[in-house]
Protein backbone atom coordinates (compact mmCIF):
# COMPACT_ATOMS: atom_id res chain seq x y z
CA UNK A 1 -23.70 10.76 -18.09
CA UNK A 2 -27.71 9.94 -18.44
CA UNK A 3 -29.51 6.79 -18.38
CA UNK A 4 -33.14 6.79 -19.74
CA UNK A 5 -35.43 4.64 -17.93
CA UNK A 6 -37.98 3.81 -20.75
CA UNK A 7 -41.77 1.60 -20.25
CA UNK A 8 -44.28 2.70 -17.33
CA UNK A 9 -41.86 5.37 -15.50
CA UNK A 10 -42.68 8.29 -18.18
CA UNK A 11 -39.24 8.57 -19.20
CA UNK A 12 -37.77 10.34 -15.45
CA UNK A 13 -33.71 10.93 -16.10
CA UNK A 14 -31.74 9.62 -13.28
CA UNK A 15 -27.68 10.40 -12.70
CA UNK A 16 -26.33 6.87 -12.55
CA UNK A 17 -23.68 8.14 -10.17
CA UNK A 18 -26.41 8.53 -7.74
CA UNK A 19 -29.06 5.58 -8.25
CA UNK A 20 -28.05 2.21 -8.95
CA UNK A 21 -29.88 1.14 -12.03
CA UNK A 22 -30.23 -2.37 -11.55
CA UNK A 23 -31.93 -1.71 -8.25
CA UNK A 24 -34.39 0.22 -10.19
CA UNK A 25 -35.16 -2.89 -12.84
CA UNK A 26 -35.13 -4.94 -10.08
CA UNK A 27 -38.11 -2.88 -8.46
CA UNK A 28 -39.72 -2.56 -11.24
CA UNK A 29 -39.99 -6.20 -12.77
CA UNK A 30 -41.21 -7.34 -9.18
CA UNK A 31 -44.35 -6.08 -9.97
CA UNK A 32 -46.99 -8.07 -12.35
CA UNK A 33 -47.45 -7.19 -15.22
CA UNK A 34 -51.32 -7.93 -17.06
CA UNK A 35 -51.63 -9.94 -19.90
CA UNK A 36 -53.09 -8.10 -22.46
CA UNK A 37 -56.60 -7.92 -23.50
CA UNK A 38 -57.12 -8.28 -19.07
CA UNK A 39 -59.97 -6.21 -17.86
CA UNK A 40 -59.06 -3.04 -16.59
CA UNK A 41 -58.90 -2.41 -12.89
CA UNK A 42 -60.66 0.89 -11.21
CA UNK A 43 -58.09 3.15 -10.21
CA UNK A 44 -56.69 2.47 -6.39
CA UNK A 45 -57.30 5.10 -3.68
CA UNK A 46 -54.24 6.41 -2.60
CA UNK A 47 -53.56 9.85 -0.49
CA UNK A 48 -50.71 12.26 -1.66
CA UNK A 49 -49.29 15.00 -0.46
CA UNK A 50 -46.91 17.34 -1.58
CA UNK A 51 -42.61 17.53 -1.38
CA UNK A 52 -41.38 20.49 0.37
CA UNK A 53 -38.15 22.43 0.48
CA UNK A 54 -36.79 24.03 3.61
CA UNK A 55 -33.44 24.98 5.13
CA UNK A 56 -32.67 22.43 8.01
CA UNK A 57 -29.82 21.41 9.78
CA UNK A 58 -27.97 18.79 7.22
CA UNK A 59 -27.34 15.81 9.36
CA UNK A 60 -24.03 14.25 11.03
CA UNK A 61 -23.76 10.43 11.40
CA UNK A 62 -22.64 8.96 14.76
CA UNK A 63 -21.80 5.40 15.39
CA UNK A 64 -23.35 3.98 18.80
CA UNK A 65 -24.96 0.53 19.98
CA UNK A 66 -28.44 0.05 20.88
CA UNK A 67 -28.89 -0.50 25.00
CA UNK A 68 -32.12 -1.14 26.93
CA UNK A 69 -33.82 1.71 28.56
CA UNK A 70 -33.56 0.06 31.78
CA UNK A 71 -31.76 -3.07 33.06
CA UNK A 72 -32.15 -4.80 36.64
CA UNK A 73 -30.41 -7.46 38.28
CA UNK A 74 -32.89 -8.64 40.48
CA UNK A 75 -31.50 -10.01 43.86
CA UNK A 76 -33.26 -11.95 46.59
CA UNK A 77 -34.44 -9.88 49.84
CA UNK A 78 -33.97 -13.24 51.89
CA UNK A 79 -31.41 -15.99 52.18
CA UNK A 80 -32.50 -19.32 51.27
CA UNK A 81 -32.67 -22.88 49.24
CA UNK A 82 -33.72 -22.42 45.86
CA UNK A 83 -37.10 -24.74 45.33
CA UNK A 84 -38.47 -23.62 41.70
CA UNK A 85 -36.27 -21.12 39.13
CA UNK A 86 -39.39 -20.19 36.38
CA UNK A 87 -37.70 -18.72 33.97
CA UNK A 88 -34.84 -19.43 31.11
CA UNK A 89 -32.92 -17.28 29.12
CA UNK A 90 -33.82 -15.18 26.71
CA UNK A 91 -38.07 -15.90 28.02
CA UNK A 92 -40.22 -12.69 27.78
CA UNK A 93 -41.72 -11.63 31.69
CA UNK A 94 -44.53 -9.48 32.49
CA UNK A 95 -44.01 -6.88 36.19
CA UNK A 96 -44.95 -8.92 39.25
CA UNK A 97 -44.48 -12.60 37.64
CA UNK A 98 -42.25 -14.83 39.76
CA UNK A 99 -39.14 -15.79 38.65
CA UNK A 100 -38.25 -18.34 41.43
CA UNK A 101 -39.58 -19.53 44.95
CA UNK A 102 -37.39 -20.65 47.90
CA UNK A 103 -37.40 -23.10 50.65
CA UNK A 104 -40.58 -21.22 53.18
CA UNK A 105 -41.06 -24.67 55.18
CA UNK A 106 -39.97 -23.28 58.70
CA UNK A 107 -42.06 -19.63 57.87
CA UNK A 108 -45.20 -21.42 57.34
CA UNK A 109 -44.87 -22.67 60.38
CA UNK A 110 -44.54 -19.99 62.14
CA UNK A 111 -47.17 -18.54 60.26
CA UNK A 112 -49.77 -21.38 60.83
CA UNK A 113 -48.46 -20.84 64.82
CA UNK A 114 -49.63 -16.86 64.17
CA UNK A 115 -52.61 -17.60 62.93
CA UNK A 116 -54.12 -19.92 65.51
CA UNK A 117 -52.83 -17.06 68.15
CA UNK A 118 -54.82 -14.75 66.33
CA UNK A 119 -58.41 -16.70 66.53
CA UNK A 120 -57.43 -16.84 70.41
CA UNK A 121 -56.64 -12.98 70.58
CA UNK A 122 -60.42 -12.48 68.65
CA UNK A 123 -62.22 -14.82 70.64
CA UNK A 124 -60.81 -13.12 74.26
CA UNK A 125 -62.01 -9.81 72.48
CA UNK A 126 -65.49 -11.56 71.71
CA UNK A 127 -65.57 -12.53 74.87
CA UNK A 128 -64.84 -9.33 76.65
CA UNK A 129 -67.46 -7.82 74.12
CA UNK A 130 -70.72 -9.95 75.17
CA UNK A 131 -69.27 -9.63 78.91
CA UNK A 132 -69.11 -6.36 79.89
CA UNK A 133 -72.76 -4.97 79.12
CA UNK A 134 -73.82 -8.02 81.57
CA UNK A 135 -70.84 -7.24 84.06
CA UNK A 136 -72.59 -3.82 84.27
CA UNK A 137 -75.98 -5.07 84.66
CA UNK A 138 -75.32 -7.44 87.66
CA UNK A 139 -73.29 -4.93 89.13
CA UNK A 140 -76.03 -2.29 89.20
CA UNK A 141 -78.48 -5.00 90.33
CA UNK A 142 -76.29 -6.17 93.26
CA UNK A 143 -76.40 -2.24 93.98
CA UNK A 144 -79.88 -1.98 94.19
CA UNK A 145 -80.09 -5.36 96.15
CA UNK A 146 -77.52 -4.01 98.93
CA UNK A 147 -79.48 -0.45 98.75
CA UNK A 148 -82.64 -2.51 99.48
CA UNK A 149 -80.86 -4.08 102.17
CA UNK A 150 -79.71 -1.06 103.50
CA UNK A 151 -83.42 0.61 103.98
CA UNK A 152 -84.52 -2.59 105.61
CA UNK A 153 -82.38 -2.45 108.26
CA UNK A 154 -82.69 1.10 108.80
CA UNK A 155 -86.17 1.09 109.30
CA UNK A 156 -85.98 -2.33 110.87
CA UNK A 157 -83.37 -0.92 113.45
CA UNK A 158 -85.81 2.29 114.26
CA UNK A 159 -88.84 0.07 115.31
CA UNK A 160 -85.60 -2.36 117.15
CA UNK A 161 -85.16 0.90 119.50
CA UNK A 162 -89.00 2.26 120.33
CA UNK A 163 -89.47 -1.37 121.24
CA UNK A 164 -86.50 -1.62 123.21
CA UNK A 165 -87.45 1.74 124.91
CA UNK A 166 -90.48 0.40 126.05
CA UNK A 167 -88.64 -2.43 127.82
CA UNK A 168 -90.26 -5.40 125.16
CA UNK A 169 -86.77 -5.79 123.64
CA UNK A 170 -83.14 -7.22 124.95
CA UNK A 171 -80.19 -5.59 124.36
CA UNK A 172 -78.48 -8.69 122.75
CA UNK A 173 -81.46 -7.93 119.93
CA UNK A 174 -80.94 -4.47 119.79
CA UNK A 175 -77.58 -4.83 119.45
CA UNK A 176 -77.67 -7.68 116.42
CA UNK A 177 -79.87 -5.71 114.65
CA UNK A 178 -76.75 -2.52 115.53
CA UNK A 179 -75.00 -4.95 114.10
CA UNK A 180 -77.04 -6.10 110.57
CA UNK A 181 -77.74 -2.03 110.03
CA UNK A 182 -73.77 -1.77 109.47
CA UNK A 183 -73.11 -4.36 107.49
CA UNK A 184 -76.10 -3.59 104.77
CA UNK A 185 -74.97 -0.36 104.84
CA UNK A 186 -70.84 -1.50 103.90
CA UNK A 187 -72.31 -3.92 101.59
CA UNK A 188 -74.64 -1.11 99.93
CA UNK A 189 -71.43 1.13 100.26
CA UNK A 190 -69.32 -1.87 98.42
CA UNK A 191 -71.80 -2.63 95.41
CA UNK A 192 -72.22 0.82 94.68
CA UNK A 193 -68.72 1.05 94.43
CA UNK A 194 -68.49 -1.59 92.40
CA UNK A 195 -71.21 -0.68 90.00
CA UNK A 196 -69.49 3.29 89.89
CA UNK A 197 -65.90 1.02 88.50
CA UNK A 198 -68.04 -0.84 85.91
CA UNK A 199 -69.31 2.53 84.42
CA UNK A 200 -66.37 4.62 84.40
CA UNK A 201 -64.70 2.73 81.45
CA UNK A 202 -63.04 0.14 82.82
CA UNK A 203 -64.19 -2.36 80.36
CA UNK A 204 -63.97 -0.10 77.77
CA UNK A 205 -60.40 -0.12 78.55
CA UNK A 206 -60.40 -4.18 78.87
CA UNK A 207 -61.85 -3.91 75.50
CA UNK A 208 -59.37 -1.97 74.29
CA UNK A 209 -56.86 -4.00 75.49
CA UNK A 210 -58.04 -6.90 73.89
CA UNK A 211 -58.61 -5.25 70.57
CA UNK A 212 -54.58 -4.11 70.86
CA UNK A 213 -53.44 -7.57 71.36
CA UNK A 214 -55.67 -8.35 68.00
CA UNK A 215 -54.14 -5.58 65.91
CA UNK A 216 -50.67 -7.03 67.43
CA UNK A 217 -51.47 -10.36 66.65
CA UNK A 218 -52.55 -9.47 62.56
CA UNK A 219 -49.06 -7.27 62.17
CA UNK A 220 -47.47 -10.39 63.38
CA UNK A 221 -49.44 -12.38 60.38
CA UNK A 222 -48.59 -9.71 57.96
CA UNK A 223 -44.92 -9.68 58.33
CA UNK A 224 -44.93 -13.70 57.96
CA UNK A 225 -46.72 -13.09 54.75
CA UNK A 226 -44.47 -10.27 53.63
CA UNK A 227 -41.47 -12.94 54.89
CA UNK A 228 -43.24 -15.60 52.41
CA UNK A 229 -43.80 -12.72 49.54
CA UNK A 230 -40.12 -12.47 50.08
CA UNK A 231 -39.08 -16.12 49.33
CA UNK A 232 -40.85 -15.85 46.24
CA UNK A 233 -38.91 -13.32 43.25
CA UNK A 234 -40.45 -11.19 41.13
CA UNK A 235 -40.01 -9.36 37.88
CA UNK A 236 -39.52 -5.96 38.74
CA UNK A 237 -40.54 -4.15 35.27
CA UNK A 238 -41.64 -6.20 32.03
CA UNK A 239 -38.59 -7.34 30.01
CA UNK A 240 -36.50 -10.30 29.18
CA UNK A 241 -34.42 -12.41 30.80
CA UNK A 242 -30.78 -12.08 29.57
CA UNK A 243 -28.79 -13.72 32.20
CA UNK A 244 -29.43 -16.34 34.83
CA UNK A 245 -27.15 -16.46 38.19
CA UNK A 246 -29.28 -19.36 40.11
CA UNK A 247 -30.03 -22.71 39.44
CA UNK A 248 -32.67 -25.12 41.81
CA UNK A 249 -31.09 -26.54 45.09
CA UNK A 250 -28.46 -23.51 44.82
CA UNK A 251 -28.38 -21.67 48.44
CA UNK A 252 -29.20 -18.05 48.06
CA UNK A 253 -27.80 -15.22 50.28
CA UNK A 254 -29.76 -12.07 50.94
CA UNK A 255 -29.26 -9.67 48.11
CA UNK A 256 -27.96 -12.24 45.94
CA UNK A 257 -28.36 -12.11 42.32
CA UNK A 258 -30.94 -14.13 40.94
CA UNK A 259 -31.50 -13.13 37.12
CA UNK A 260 -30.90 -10.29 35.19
CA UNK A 261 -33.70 -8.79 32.68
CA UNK A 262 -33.63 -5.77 30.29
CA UNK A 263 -36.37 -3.77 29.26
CA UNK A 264 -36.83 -3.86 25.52
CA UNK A 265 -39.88 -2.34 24.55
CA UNK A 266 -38.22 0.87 23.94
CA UNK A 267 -34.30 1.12 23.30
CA UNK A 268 -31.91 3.49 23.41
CA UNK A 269 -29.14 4.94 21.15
CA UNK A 270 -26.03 5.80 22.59
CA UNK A 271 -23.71 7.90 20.45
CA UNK A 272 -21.03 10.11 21.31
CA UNK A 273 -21.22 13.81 19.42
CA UNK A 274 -18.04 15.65 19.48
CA UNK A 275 -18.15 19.12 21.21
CA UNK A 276 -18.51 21.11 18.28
CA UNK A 277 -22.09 19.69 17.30
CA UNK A 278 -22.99 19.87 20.51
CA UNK A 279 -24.53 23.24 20.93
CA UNK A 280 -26.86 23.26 17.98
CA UNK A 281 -28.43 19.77 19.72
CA UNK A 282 -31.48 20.17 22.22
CA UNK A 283 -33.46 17.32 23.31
CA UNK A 284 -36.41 16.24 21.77
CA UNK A 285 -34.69 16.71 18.50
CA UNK A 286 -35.33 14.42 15.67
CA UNK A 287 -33.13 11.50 14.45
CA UNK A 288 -33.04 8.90 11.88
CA UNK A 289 -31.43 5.83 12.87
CA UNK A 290 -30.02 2.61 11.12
CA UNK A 291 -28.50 -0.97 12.41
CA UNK A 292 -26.60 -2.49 10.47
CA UNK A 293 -27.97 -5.81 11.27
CA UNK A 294 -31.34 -4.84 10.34
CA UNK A 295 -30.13 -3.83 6.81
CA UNK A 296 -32.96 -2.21 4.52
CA UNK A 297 -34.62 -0.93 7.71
CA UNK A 298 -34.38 2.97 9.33
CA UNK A 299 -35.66 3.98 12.62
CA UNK A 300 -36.83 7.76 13.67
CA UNK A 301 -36.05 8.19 17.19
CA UNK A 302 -36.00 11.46 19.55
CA UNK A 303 -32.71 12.84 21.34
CA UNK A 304 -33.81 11.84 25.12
CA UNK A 305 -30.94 13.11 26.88
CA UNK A 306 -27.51 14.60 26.44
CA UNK A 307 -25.10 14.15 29.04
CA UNK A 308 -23.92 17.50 30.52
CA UNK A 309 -20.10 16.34 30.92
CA UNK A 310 -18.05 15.69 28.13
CA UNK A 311 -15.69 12.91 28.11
CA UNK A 312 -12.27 14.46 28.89
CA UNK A 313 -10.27 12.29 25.93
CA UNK A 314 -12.32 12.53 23.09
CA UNK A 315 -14.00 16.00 23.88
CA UNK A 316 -17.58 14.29 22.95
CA UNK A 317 -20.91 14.13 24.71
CA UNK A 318 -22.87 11.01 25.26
CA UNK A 319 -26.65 11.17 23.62
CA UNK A 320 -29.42 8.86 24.39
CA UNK A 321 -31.76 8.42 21.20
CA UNK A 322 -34.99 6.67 22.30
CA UNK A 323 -36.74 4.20 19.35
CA UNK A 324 -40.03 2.61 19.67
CA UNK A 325 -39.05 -1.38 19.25
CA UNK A 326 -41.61 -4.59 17.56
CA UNK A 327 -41.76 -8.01 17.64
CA UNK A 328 -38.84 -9.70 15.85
CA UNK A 329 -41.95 -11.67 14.18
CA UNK A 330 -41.04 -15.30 15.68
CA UNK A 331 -44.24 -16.99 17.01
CA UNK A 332 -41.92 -18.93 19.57
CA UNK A 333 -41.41 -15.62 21.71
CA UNK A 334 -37.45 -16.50 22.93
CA UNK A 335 -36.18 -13.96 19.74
CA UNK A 336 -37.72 -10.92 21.68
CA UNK A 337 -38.17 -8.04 20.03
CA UNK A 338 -36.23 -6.87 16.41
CA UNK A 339 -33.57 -4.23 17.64
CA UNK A 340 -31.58 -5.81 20.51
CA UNK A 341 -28.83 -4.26 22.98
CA UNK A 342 -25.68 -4.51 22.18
CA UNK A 343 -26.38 -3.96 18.29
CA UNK A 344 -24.49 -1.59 16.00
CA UNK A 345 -26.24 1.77 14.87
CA UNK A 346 -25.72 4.96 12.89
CA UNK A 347 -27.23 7.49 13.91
CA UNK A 348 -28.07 10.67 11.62
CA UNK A 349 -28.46 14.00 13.97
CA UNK A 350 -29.46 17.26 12.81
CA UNK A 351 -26.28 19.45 13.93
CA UNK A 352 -24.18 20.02 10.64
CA UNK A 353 -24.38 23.57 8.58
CA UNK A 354 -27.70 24.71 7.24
CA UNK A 355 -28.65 24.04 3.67
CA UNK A 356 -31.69 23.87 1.35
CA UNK A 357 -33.25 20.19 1.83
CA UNK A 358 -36.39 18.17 -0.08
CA UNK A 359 -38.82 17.10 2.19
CA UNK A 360 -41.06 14.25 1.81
CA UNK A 361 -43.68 12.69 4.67
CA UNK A 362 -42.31 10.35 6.42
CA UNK A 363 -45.30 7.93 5.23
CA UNK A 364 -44.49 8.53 1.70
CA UNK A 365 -41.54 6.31 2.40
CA UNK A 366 -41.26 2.90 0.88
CA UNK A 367 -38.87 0.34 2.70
CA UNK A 368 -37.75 -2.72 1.87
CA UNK A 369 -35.82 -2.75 -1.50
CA UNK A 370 -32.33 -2.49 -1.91
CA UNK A 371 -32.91 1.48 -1.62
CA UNK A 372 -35.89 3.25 0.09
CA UNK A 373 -38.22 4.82 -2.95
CA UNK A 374 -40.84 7.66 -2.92
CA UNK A 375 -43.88 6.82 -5.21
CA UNK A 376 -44.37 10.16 -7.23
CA UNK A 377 -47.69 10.93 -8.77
CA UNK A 378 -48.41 11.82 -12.49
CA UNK A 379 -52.21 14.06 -12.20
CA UNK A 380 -54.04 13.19 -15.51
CA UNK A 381 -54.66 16.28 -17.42
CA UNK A 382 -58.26 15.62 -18.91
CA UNK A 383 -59.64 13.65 -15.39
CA UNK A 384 -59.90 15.04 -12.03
CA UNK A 385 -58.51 13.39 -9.12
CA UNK A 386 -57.10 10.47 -11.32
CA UNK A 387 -53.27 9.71 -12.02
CA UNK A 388 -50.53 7.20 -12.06
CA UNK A 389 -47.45 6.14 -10.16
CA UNK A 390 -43.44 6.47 -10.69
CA UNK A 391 -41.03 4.95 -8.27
CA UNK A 392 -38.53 7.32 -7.41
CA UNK A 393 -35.48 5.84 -5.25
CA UNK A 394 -34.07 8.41 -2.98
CA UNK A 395 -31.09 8.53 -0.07
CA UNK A 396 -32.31 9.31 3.23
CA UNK A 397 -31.43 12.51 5.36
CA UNK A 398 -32.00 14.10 8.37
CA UNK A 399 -35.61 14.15 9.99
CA UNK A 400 -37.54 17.15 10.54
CA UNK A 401 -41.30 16.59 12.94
CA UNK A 402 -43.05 14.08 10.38
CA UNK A 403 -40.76 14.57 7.41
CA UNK A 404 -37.47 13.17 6.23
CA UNK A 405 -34.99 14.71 3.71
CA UNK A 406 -35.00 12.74 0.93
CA UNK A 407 -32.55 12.95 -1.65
CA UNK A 408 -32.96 11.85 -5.21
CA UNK A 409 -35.21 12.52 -8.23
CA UNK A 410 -37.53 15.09 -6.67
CA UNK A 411 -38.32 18.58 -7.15
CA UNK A 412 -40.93 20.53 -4.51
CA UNK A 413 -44.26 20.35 -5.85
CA UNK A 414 -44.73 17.07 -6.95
CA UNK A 415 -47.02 15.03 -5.11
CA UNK A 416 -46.22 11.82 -3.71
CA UNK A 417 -48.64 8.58 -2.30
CA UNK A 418 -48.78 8.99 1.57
CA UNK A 419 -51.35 6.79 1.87
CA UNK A 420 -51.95 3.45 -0.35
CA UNK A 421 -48.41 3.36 -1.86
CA UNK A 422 -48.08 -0.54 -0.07
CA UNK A 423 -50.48 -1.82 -3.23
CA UNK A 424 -49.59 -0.03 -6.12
CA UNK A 425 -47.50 -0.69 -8.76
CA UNK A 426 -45.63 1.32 -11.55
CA UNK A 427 -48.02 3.45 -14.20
CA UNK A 428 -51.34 1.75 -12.36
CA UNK A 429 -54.54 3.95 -12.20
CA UNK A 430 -54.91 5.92 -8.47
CA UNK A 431 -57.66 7.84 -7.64
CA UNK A 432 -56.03 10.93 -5.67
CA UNK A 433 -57.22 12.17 -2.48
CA UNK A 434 -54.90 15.34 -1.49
CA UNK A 435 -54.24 15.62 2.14
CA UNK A 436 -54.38 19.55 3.73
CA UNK A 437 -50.62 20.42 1.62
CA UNK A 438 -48.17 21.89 3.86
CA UNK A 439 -46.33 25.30 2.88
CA UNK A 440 -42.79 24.90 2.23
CA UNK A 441 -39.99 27.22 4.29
CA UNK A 442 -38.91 30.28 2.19
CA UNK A 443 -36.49 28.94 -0.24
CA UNK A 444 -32.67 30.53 -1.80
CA UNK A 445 -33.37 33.24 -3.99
CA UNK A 446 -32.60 31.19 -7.18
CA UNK A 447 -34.65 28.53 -6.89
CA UNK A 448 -38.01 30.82 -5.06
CA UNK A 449 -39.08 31.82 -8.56
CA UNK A 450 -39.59 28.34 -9.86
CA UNK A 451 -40.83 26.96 -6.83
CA UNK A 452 -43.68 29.09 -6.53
CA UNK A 453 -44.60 27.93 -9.84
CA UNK A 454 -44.23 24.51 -8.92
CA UNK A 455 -46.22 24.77 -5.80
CA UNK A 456 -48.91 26.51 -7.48
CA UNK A 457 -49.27 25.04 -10.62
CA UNK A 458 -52.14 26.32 -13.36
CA UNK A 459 -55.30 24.63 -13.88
CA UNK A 460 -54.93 21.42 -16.57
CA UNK A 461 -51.05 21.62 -15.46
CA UNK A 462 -49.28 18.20 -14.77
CA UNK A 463 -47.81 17.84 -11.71
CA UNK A 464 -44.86 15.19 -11.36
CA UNK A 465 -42.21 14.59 -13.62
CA UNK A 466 -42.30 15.39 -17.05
CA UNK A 467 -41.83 12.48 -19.54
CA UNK A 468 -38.84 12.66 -21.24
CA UNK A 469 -39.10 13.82 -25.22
């Protein structure tokens, strides 16, 4: 049995058995309609492109909930008296941001304690510093002094013995000046000693010393602060806080759990595909994805991994899907984002027998309605580049790179709005822009004849579906 859709949509046959008609009325009455005698609007910009055919993979549906990529339960790395908990349930956290602080009364203590070491540590080093160049320079100068000495006596002691020789001189003053020769030349002896030690490094190696006992001193400081980093928790990734285990003036042992938070940014699909799919799945393949809480709304997501063991009992695989994830849309932030763990999905996975599918670009589709719909494009035969619009519900299929299966009311060929199809509205004026057209995989032998002569059609030849007669 035929219904005839009739007024705007040129007439397009549609099996009732596969498209509810009331959805259809509904769709179309939601759009204005202008009073007559209204001015009439310029055409609307749109970008089409043409539906393919190609012989794909049909898809399998797998039921699976939606997980977090990662979850963390963050414990603390010290024991301690909770002071401040930051966050609440269900709040939004960035990496680094602290969660909640605890009790660091005694450690800044000890740190203050470290810290007043440390200026005493520097200032024996400063000191040692200005010193030794000066230590060096007296010693060389008491050298000289005691060298000076030395030659005094010497000579002094020489002139002590021709006078002596000549009778003009005691022995008690020879022998004291014996006696002052000596001990210039041990002191000489000493201060040159003296000045050799200050040269050969010993005050580098004092300065050394002191710069050790610095370094010491500043590890010591460090590890307090790492002690105080440590009393205060952070988020570990950015994510959401799903469960809390503390509360303030709660005593905390180390490791302890403090909150839990799950990454939600991205999600995950986990499905279980029995053993006999599992060889024609790789990963990176394509997959369209529904919740059923999120009616009205599909998701493509990429296989991510497949789990090399199968589960003994039901002979199926576990596969990760990944989806990109938005804003739930609440301006208070606590809803998080709009897919959520624990939420139930289908999952639609390329892996059943090969058959002849209709391919449309993934932007062609319209969501939103009661059924996603395809807006195919009628080219005016007398105008260039100018043409109107037919909403054509269709049942989603398997993906395929950027197009979807898309059964329903379509034929390869036809051109449908990629671009612009948010603003339009049925039988309205658009102004058609073809994007670079794609060529379609070799089709059955019963259908290549007639799709080469859709795909190519003649010059003045309308392209779309025919109004009904």
């Amino acid at each position: 049995m035929h219904r005839v859709l009739a007024g705007g949509c040129l007439g397009i046959r549609f099996r009732s058995r596969r498209v509810s008609t009331a959805a259809l009325v509904t769709l179309l009455l939601s759009w204005p309609v202008l009073p007559r005698g209204a001015p009439e609007t310029p055409p609307s910009p749109v970008v089409v492109e043409q539906v393919t055919q190609r012989r794909l993979n049909m898809g399998e549906t797998f039921v699976g909930s939606v997980m977090p990529v990662r979850r963390s339960t963050v414990g603390s790395q010290v024991e301690g008296r909770v002071e401040e908990f930051l966050v609440n349930e269900g709040d939004r956290v960035a990496l680094g941001q602290p969660l909640a602080r605890l009790r660091t009364m005694t450690v800044d203590l000890e740190m203050k304690a470290a810290q007043a070491e440390f200026k005493l540590r520097e200032a024996e080093l400063s000191e040692l510093q200005r010193s030794a160049p000066k230590e060096i320079e007296q010693a060389k100068a008491r050298m000289d002094s005691a060298e000076a000495k030395m030659v005094f006596n010497d000579k002094r002691l020489k002139r002590f013995r021709e006078l002596f020789e000549r009778k003009a001189l005691s022995d008690d003053e020879l022998e004291e000046q014996v006696y002052a020769t000596e001990a210039a030349g041990k002191a000489f002896a000493e201060a040159k000693s003296a000045w050799e030690l200050a040269t050969s490094g010993v005050w580098d190696a004092k300065i050394e010393q002191g710069e050790a006992r610095v370094a010491v001193q500043r590890e010591m400081i460090n590890q307090l602060a790492d002690e105080v980093r440590q009393h205060t928790i952070v988020a570990p990734f950015d994510g959401y806080v799903i469960q809390e285990h503390i509360e303030v003036g709660q005593w905390v042992t180390k490791g302890g759990p403090v909150v839990e938070i799950a990454e939600a940014d991205e999600v995950d699909v986990e499905v279980s595909v029995l053993e006999r799919y599992e060889p024609q799945l790789r990963v990176g393949s394509t997959a369209r994805v529904e919740i059923e809480a999120l009616s009205g709304r599909t998701w493509t997501g990429h296989v991510v991994l497949i789990v090399p063991q199968a589960d003994i009992r039901s002979r199926s695989f576990p596969v990760k899907v990944r989806l990109e994830n938005e804003p739930s849309g609440d301006d208070s932030g606590r809803t998080g984002m709009l897919i959520k763990p624990g939420m139930f999905a289908r999952v639609t996975l390329p892996v059943g027998k090969k058959e002849s599918a209709t391919m449309v670009p993934l932007d062609a589709v319209v969501l939103g309605a009661d059924k996603p719909v395809v807006w195919v494009v009628t080219e005016d035969p007398d105008t260039a580049n100018l043409g109107t619009a037919t909403p054509v519900p269709v049942d989603l299929g398997v993906s395929y790179d950027d197009r979807i299966e898309a059964r329903g009311a379509l034929k390869p060929g036809w051109l449908v709005v990629v671009e612009g199809n948010e603003r339009i509205r049925p039988g309205q004026k658009l102004s058609i822009r073809k994007r670079s057209l794609r060529d379609a995989a070799p089709l059955p032998n019963s259908q290549a004849a007639s799709a080469t002569s859709r795909e190519n059609p003649t010059a003045g030849q309308r392209s779309g579906p025919a109004p009904e007669k």
